[in-house]
C-alpha atoms as a PDB file:
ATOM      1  CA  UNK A   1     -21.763  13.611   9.868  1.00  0.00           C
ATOM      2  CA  UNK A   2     -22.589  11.998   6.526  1.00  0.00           C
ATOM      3  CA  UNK A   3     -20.585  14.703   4.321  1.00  0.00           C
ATOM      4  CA  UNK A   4     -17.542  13.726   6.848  1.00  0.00           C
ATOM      5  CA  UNK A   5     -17.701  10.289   5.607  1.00  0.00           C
ATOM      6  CA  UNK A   6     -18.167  11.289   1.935  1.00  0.00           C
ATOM      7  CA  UNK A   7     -15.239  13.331   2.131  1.00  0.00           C
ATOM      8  CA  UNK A   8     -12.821  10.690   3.425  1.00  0.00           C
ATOM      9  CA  UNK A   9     -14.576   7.335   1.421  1.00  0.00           C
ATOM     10  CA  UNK A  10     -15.489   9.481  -2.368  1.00  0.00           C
ATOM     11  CA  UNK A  11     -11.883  10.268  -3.338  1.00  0.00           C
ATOM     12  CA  UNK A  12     -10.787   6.664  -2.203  1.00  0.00           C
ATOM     13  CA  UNK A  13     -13.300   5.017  -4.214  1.00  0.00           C
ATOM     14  CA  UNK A  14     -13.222   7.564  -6.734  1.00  0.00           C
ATOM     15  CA  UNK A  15      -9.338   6.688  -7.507  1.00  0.00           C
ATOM     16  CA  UNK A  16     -10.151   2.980  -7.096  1.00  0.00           C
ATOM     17  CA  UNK A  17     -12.511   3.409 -10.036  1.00  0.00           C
ATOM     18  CA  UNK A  18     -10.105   5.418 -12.142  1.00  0.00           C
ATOM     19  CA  UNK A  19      -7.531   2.259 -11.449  1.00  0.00           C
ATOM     20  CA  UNK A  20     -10.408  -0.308 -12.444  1.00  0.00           C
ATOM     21  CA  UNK A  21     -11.895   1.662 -15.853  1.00  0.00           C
ATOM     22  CA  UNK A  22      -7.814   2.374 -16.572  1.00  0.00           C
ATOM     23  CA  UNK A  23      -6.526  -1.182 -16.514  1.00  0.00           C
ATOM     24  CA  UNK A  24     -10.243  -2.496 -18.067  1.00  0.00           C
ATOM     25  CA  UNK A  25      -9.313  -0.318 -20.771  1.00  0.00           C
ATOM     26  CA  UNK A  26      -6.099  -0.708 -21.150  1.00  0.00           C
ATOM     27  CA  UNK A  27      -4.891  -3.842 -20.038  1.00  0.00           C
ATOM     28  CA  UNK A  28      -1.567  -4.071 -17.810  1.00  0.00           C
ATOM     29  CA  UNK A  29       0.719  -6.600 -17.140  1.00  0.00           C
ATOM     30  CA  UNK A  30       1.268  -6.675 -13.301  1.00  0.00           C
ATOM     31  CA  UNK A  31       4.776  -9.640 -13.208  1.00  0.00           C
ATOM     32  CA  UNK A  32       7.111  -6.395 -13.126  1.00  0.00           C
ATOM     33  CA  UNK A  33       5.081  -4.808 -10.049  1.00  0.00           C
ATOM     34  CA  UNK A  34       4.578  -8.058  -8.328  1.00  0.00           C
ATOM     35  CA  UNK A  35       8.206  -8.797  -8.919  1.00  0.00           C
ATOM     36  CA  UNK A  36       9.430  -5.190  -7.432  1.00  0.00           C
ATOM     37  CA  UNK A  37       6.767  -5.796  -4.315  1.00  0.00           C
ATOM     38  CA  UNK A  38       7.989  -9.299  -2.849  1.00  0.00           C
ATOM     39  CA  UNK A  39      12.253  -8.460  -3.687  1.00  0.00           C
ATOM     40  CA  UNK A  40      11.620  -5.003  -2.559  1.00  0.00           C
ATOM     41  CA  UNK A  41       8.999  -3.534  -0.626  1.00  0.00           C
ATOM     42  CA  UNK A  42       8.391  -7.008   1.056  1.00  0.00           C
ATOM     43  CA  UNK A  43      11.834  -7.613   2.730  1.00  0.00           C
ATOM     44  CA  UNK A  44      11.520  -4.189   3.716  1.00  0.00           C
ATOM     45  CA  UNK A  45       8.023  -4.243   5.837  1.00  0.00           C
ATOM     46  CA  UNK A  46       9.215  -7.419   7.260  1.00  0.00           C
ATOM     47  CA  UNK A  47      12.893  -5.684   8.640  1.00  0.00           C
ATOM     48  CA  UNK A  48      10.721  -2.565   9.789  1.00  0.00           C
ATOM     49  CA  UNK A  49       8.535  -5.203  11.804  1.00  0.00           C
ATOM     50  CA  UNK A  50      11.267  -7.327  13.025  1.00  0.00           C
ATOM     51  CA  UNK A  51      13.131  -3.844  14.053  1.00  0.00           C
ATOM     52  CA  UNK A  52      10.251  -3.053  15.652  1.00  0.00           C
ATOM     53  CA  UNK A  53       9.823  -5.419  18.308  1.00  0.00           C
ATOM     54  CA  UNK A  54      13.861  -5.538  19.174  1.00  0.00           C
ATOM     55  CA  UNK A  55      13.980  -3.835  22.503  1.00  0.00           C
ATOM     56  CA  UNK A  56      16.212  -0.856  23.178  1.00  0.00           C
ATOM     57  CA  UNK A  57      19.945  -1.451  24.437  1.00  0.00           C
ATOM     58  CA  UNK A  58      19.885  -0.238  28.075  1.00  0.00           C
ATOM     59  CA  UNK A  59      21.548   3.095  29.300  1.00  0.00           C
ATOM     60  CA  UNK A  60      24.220   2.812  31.227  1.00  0.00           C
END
């Protein structure tokens, strides 16, 4: 049971820590990302949503 949870939580955390040592090292400037996320990827996951809870047209 606990080498099932390793197995899903280790790479997850694992890649989280490469993020945090990369931009700790490096440094990164996040206004281009943030910028792509709320014009972009935003509007998007809010018209999925909203497309989501129109109902179906009825057969006729």
């Amino acid at each position: 049971m606990f080498s099932q949870i390793l197995e899903v939580t280790l790479p997850v955390f694992g890649i989280a820590l490469v993020g945090y040592l990369y931009e700790r090292l490096n440094g990164s400037d996040m206004d281009s990302a943030n910028r792509i996320n709320m014009n972009l990827f935003v509007p998007a996951l809010l018209f999925y949503v909203v497309s989501e809870k129109i109902p179906d047209s009825p057969e006729w």
